[in-house]
Structure formats: C-alpha cells, structure tokens
N, C-alpha and C. Protein backbone atom coordinates (compact mmCIF):
# COMPACT_ATOMS: atom_id res chain seq x y z
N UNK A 1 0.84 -1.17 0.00
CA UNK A 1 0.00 0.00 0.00
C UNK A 1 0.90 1.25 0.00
N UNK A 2 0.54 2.15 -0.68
CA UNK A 2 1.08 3.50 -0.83
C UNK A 2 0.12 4.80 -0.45
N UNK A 3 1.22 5.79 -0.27
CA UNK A 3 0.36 6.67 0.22
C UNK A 3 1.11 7.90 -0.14
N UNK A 4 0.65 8.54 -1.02
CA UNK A 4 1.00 9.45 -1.84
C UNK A 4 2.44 9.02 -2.16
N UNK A 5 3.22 7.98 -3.11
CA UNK A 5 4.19 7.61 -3.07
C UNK A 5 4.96 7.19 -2.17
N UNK A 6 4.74 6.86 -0.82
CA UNK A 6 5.72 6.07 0.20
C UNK A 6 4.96 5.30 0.56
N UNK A 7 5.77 4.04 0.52
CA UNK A 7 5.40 2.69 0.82
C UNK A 7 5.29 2.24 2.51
N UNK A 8 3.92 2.76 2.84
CA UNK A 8 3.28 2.57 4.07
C UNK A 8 4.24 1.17 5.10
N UNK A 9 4.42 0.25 4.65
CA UNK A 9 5.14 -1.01 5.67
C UNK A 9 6.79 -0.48 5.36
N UNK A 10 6.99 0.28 4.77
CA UNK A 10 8.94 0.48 5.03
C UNK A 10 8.55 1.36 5.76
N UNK A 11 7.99 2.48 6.33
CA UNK A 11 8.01 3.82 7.10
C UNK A 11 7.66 2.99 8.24
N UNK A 12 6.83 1.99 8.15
CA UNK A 12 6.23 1.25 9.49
C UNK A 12 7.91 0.16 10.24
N UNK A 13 8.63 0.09 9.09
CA UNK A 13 9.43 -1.16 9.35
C UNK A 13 10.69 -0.24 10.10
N UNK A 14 10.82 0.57 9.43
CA UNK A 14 11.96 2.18 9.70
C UNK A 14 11.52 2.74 10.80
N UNK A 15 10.38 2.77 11.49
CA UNK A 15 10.00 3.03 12.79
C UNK A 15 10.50 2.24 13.84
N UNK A 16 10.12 0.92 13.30
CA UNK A 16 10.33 -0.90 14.38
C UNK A 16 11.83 -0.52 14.37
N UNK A 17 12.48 -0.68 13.72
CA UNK A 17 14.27 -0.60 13.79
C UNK A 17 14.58 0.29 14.63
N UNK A 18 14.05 1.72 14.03
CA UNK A 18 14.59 2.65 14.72
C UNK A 18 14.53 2.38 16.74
N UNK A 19 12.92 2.38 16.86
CA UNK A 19 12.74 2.02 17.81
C UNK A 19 13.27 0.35 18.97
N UNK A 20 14.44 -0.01 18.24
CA UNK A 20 14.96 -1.38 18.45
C UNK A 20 16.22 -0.90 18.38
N UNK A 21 16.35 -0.16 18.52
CA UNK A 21 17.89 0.57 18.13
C UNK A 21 18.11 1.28 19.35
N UNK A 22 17.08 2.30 19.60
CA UNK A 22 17.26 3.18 20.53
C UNK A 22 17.03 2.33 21.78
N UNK A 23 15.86 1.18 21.95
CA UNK A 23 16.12 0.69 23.14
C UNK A 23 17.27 -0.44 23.58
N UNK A 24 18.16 -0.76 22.24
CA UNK A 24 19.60 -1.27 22.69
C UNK A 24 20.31 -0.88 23.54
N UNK A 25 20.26 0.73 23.11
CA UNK A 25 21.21 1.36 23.35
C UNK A 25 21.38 2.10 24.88
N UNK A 26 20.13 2.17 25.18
CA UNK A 26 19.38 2.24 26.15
C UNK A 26 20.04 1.41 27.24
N UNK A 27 19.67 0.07 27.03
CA UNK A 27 20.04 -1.27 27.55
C UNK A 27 21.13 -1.31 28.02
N UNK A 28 22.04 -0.68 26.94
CA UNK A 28 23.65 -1.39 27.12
C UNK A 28 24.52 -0.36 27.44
N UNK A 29 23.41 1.19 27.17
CA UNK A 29 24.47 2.19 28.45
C UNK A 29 23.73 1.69 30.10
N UNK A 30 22.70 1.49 30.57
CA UNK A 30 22.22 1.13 31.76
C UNK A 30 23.01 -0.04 32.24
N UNK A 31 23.53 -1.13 31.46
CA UNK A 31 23.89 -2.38 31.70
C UNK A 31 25.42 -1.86 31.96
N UNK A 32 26.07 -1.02 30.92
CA UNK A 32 27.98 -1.06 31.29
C UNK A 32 27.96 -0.02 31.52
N UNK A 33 27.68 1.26 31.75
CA UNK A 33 27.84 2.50 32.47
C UNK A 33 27.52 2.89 33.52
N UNK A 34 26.79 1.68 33.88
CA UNK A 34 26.06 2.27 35.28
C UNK A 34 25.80 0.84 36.33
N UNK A 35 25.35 -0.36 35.93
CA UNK A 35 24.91 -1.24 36.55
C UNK A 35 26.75 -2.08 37.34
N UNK A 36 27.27 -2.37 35.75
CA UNK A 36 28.74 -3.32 36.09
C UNK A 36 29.91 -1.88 36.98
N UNK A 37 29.82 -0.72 36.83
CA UNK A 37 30.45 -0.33 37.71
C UNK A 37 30.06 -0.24 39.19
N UNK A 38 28.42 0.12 39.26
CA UNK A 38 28.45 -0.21 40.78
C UNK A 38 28.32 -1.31 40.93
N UNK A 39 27.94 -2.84 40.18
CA UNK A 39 28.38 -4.17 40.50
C UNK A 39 29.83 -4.62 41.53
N UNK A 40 30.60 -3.71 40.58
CA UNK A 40 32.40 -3.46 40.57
C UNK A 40 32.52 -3.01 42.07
N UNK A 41 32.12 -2.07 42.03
CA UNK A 41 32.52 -0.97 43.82
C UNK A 41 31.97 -1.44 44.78
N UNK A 42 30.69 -2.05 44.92
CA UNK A 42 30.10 -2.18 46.01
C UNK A 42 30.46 -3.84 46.34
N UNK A 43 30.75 -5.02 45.38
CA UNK A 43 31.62 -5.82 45.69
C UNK A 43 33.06 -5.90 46.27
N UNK A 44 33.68 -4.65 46.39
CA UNK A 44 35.37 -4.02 46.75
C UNK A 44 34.72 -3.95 48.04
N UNK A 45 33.40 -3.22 48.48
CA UNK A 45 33.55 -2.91 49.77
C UNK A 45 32.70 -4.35 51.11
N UNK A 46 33.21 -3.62 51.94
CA UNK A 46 32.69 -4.74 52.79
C UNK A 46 31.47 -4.50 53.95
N UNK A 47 30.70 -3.33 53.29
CA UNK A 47 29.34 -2.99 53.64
C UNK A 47 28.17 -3.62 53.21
N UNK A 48 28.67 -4.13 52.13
CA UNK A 48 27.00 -4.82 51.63
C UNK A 48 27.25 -6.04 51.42
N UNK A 49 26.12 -7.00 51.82
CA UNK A 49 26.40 -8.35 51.84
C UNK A 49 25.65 -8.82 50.49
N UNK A 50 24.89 -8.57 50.00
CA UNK A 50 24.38 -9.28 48.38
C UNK A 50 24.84 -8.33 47.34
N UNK A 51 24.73 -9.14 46.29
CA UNK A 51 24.78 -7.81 44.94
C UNK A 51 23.42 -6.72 44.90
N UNK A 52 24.03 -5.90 44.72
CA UNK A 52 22.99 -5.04 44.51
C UNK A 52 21.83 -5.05 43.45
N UNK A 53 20.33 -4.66 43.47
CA UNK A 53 19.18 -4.40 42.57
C UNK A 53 19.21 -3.38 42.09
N UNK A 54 19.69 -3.05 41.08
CA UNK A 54 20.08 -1.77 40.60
C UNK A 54 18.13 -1.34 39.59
N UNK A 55 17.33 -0.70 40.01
CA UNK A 55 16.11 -0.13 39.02
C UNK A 55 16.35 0.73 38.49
N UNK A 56 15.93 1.10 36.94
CA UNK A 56 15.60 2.34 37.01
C UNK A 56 13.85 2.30 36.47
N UNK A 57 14.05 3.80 36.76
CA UNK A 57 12.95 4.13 37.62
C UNK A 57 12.37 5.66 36.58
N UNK A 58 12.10 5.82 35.38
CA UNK A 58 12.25 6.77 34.55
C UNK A 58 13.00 7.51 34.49
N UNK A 59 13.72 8.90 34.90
CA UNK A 59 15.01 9.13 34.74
C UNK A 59 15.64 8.94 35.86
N UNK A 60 15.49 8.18 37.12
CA UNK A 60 16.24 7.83 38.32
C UNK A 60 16.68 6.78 38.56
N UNK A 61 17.29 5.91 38.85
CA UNK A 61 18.09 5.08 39.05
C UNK A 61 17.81 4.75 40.89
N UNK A 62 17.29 3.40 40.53
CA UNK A 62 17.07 2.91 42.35
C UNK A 62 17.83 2.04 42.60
N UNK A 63 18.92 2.26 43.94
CA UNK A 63 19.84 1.10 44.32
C UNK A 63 19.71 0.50 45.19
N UNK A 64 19.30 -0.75 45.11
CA UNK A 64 18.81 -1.70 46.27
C UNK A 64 19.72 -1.94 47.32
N UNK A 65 20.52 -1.84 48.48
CA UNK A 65 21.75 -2.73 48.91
C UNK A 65 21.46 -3.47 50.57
N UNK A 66 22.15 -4.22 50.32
CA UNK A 66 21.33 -5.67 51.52
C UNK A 66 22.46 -5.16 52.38
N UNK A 67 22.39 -4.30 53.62
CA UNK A 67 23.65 -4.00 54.17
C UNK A 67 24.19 -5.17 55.33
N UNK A 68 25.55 -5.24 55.81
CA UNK A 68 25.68 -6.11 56.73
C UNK A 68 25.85 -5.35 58.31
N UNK A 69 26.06 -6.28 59.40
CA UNK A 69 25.64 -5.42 60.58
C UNK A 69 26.71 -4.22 60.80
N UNK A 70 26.80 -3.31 61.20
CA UNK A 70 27.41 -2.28 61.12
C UNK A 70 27.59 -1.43 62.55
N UNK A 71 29.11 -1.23 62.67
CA UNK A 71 28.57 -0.05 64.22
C UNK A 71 28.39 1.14 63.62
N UNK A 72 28.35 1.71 62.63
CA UNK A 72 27.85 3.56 62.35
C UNK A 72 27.39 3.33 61.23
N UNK A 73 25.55 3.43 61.21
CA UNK A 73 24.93 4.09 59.73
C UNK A 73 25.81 4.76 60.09
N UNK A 74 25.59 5.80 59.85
CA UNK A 74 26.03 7.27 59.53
C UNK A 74 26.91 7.22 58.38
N UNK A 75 28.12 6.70 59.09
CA UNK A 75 29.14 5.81 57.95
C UNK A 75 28.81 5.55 56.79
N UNK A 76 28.36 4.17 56.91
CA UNK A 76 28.34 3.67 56.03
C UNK A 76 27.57 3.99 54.76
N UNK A 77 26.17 4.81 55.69
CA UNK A 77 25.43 5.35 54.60
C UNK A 77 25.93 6.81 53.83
N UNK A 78 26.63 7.27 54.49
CA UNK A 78 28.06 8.45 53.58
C UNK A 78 28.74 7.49 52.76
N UNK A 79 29.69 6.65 53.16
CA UNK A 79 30.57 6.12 52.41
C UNK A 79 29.78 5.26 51.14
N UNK A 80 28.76 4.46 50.99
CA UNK A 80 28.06 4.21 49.67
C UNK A 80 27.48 5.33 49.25
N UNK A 81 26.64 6.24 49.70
CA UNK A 81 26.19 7.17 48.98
C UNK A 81 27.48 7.82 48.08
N UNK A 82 28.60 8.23 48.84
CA UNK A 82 29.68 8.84 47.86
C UNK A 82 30.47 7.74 46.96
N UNK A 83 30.19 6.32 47.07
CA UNK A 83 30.60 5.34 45.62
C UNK A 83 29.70 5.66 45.02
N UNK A 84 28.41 5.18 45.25
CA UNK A 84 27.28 5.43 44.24
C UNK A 84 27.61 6.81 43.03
N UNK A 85 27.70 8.15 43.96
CA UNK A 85 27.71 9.33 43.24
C UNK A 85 29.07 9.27 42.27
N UNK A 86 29.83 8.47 43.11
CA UNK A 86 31.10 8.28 42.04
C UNK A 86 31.25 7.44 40.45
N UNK A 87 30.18 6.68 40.50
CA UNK A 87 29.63 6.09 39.57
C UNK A 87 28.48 6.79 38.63
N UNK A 88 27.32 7.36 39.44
CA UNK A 88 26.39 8.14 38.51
C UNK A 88 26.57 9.49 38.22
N UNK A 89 27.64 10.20 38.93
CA UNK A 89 27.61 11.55 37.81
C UNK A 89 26.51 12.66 38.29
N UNK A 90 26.23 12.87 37.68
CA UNK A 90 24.75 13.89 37.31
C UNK A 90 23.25 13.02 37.71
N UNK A 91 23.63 12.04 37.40
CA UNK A 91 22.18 11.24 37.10
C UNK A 91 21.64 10.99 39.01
N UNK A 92 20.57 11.23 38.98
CA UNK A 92 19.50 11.44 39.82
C UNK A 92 19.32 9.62 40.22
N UNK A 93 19.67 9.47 42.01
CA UNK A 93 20.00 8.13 41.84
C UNK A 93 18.65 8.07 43.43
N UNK A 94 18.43 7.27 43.80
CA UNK A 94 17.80 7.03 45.18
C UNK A 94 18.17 5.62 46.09
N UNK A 95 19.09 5.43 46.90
CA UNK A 95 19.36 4.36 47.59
C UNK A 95 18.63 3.75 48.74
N UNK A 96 17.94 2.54 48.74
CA UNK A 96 17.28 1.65 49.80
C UNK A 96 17.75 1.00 50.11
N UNK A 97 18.45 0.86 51.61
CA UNK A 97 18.96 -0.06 52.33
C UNK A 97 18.33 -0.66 52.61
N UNK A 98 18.08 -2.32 52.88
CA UNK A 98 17.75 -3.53 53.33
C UNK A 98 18.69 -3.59 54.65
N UNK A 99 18.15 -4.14 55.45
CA UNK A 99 18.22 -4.54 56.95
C UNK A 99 18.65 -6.24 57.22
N UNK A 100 18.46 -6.65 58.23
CA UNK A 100 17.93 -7.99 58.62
C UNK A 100 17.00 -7.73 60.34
N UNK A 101 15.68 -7.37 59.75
CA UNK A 101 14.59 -6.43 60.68
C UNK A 101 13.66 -7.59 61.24
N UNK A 102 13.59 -7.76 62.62
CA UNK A 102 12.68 -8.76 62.77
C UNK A 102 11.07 -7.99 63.36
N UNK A 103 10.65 -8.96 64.06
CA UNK A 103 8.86 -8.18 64.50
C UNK A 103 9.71 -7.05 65.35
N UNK A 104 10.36 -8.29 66.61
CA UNK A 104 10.59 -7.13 67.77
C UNK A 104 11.18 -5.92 67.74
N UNK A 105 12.30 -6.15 66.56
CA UNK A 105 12.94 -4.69 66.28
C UNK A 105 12.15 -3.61 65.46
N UNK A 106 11.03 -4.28 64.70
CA UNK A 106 10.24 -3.47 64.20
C UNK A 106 9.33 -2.77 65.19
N UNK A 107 8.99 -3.01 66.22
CA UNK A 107 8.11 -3.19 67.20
C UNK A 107 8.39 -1.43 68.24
N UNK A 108 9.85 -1.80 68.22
CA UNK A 108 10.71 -0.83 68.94
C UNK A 108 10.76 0.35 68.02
N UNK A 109 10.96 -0.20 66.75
CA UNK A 109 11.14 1.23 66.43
C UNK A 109 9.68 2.16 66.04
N UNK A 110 8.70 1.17 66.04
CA UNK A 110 7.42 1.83 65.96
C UNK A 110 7.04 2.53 67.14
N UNK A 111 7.35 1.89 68.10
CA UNK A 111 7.51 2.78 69.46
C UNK A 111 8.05 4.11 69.54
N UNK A 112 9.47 4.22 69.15
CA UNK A 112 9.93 4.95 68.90
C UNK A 112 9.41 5.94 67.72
N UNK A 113 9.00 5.78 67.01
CA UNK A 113 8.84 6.27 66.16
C UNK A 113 8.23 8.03 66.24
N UNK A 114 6.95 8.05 67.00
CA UNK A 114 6.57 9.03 68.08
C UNK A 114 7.85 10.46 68.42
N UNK A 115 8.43 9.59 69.00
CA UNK A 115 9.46 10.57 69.50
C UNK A 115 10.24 10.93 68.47
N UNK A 116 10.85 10.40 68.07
CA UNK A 116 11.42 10.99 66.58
C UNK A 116 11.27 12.19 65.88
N UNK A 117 9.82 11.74 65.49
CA UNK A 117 9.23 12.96 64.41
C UNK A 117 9.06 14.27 65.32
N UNK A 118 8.56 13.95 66.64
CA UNK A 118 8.59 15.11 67.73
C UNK A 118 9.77 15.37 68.15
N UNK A 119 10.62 14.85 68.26
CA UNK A 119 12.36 15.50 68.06
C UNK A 119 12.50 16.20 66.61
N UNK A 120 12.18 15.99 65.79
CA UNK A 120 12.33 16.68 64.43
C UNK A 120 11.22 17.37 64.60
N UNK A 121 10.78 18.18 65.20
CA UNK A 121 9.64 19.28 65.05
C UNK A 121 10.04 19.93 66.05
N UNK A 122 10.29 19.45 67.22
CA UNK A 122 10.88 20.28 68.71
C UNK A 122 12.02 20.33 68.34
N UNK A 123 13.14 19.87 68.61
CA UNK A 123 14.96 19.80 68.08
C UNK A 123 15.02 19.29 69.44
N UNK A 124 14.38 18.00 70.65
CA UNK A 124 14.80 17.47 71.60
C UNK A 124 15.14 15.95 70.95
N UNK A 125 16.53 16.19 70.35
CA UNK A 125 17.22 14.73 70.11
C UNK A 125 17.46 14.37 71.00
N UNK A 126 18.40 14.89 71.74
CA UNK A 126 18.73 14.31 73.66
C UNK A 126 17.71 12.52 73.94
N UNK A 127 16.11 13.93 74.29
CA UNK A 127 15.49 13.20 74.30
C UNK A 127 14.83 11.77 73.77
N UNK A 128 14.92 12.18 72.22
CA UNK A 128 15.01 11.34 71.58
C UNK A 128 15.56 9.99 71.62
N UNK A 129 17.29 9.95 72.19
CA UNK A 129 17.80 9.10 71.70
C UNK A 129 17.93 8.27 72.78
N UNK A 130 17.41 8.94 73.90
CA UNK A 130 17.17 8.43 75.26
C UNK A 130 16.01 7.45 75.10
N UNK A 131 14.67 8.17 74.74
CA UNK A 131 13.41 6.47 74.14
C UNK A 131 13.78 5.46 73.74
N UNK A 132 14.65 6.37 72.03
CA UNK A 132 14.95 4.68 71.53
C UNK A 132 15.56 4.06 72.28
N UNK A 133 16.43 4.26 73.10
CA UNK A 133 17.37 3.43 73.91
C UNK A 133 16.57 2.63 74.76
N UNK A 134 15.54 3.09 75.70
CA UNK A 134 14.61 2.72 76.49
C UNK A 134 14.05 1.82 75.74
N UNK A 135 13.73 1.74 74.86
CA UNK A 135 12.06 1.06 73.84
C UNK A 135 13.19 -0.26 73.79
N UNK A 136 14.72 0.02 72.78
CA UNK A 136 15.52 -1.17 72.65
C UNK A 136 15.79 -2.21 73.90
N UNK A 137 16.25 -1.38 74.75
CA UNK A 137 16.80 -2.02 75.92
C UNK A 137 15.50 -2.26 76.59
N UNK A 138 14.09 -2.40 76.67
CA UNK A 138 12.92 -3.27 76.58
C UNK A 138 13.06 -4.31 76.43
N UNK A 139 13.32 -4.75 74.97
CA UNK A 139 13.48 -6.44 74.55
C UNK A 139 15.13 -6.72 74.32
N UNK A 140 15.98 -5.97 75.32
CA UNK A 140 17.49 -6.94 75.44
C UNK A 140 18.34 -6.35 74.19
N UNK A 141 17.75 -5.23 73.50
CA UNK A 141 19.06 -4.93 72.21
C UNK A 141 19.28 -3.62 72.73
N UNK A 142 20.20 -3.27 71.69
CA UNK A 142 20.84 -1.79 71.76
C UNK A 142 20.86 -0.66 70.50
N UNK A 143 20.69 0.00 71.33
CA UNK A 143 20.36 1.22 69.97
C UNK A 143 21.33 2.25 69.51
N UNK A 144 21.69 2.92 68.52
CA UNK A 144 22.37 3.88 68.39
C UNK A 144 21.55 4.83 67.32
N UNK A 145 21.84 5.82 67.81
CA UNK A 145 20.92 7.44 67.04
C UNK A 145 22.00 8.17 66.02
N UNK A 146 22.29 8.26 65.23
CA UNK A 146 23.17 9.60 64.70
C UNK A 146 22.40 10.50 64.01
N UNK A 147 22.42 11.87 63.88
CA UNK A 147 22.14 12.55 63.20
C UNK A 147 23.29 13.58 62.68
N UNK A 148 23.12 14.46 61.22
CA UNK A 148 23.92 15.28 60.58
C UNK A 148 22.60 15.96 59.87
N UNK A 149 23.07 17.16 59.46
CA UNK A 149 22.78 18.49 58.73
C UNK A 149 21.16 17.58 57.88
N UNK A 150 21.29 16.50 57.44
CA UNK A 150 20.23 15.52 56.82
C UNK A 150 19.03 14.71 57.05
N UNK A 151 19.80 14.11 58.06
CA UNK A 151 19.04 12.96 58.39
C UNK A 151 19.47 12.57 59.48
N UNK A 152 18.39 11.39 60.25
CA UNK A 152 18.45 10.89 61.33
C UNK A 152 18.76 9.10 61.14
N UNK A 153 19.67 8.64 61.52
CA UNK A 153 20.13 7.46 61.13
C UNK A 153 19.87 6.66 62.73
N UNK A 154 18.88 5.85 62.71
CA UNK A 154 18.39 4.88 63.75
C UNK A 154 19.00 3.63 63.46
N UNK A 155 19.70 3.21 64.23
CA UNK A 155 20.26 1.60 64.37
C UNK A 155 19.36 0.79 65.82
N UNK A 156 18.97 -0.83 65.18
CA UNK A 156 18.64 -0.95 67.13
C UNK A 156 19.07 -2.39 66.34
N UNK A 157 20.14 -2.89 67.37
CA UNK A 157 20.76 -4.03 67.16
C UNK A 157 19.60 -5.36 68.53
N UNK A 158 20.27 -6.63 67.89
CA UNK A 158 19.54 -7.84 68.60
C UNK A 158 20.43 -8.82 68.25
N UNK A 159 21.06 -9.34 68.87
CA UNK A 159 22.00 -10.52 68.24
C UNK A 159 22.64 -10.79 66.61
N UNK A 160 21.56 -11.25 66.10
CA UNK A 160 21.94 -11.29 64.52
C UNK A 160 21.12 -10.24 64.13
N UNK A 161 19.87 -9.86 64.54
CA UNK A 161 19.06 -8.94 63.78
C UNK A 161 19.41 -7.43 63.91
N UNK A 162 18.97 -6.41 63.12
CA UNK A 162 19.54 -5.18 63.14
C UNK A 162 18.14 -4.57 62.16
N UNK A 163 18.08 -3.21 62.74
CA UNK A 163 17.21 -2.56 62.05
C UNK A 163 17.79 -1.47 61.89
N UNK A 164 17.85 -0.90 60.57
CA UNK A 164 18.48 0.63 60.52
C UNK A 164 17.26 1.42 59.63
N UNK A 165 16.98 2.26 60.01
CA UNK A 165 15.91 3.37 59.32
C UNK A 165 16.53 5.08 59.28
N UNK A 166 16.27 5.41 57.77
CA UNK A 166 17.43 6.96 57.94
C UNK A 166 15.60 7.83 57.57
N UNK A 167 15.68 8.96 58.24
CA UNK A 167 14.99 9.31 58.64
C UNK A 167 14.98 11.15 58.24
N UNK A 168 14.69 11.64 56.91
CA UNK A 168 15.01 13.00 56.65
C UNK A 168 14.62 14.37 57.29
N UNK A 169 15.46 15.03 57.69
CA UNK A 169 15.37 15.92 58.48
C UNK A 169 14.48 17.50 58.14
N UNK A 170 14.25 17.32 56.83
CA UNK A 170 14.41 18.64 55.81
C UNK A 170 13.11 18.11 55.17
N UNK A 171 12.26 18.98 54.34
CA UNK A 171 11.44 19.12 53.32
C UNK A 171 11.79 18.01 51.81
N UNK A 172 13.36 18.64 51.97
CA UNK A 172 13.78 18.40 50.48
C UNK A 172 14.38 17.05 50.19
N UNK A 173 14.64 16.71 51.71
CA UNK A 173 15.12 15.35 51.79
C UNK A 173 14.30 14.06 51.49
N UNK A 174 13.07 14.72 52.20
CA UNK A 174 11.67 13.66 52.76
C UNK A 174 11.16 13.35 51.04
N UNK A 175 10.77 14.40 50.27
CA UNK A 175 10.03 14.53 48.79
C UNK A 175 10.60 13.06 48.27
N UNK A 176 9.64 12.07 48.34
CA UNK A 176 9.88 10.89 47.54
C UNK A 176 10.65 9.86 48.52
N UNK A 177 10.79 9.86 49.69
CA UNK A 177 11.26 8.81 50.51
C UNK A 177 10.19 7.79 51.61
N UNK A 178 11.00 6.82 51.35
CA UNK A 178 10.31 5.64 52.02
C UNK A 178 11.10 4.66 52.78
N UNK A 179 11.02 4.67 53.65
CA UNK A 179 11.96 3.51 54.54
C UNK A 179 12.88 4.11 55.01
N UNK A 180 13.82 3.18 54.37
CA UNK A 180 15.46 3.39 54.75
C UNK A 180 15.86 3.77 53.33
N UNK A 181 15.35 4.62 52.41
CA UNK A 181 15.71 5.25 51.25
C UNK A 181 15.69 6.62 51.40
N UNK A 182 17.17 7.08 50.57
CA UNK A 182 17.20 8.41 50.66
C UNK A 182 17.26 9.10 49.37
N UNK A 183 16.64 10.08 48.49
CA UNK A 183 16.88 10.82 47.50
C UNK A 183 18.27 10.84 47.25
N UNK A 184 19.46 10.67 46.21
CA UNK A 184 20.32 11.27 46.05
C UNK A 184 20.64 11.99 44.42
N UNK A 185 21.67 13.08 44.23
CA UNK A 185 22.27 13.48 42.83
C UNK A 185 23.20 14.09 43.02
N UNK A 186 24.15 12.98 41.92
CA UNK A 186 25.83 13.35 42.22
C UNK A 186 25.39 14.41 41.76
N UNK A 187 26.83 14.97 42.36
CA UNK A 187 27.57 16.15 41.23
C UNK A 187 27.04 17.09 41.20
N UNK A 188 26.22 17.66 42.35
CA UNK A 188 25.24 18.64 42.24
C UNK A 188 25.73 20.15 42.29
C-alpha cells in the first residue's frame, strides 16, 4: 500500500528498527555505564552483603543494597552514597537499604517512632535518643541514634538482627522517601 508515493510497511518497518535501536542502546548504556560499575565498587567494599538491585525508575536510578551489621549508619550510609555518586555523575539516583529487621525490632522502632518525628519538630534529640534506647533495651538490644545536617540514622541491634531506618530531616530530603531510602544526585 502506498500513500502518496511512500510505501506505508517500510516507514512502518523504519520506525520498528529505529525504535529497536534506541532501546539497545538504552540497555547497554544502563547495563555497562552504570549497573557493572556499581556491580564493581560495592563488591570491593565490605558494607554490603548481596549484589545489589540496581532499578531504574524513569530518569532515576534505584539502588537496592542488603547492608551487613554495622557499628555507624552514619558511615556507612556516607561512604556508599559517595561510591554510588562516584559512579552516577549527574544522574538522579535514590538508595534503599535492606536490613535484617525482625517483629521485635520493628516493634521498637514503631515505638519509637513518636518521638522521633517530635524530636524533628521540637529539636529534643537528647530526648530522643534516650526512648529509643529505652524502647531497645525493653526487649534486650541496643540502639544507636546519629544525626547530621540531613538525616536521622536509627540503628537498634539484637543478636543477629539489626534494624536501621534513615529518617530525613528537611522538606527536600523527605520529597519521595520511604523507609530506609534516601533521594540522592551526584555532582550537584
């Protein structure tokens, strides 16, 4: 079939290609520019215990990482956030830490939880870090609080189990967070 001289299935076929082209390419900058280098870094370090789930996420990039037990979020969640950024550049990335979180530690920090957000509305961290401690040392674990200019980084340890939840301090931080995920963009 033609249509005013162009042959309707080559413009249709020149579309399919094109469009098979661009999502290669797509593919295989996401796959070696971005996925095998943080594959690369976050295997060097000895913070995360699985490979990472690298999503993306329309123009953001979500990094899954299964962390292992740790004495300072704070740390650790600086020190991957600045591999990560060392890897993405410009590009608009968001990191979710995984735990190993059971009921009871969930339990505690729901307790806690209360005080928290009312420490981030009052500025009585003191107080704050005094509950969680109380709520932990309830069921036999231990807690640690850090906060910086950002966020509030909750640890409450239990033998093998550990719960860490980062907790944004700011407007700009919170926009789009959930859990133990924080907004990030290198290179800003």
């Amino acid at each position: 079939m033609q249509i005013k001289g162009v042959k309707v299935y080559v413009v249709i076929a020149a579309v399919f290609v094109t469009l098979a082209v661009l999502l290669t390419v797509q593919f295989l900058y996401q796959k070696y520019d971005v996925e095998q280098p943080l594959f690369k870094l976050y295997s060097e370090t000895e913070l995360v215990n699985k490979v990472p789930v690298i999503e993306q996420k329309g123009t953001s990039v979500n990094v899954v990482l299964h962390l292992k037990k740790t004495e300072n979020l704070k740390q650790v969640y600086h020190d991957l956030s600045s591999y990560t950024e060392q890897i993405m550049g410009n590009k608009k990335f968001t990191m979710e830490l995984k735990d190993n979180r059971n009921k009871a530690l969930e339990e505690v920090y729901y307790q806690s939880q209360f005080m928290i957000y009312e420490a981030l509305a009052k500025g009585d961290f003191t107080k704050m870090a005094d509950v969680v401690q109380d709520n932990a040392g309830g069921i036999g674990a231990t807690s640690k609080v850090y906060i910086d200019n950002d966020n509030i980084y909750v640890e409450i340890l239990k033998g093998d189990n550990y719960l860490y939840e980062i907790i944004p301090r700011n407007e700009e931080h919170a926009r789009g967070t959930q859990g133990s995920s924080a907004n990030q963009m290198g290179s800003v």
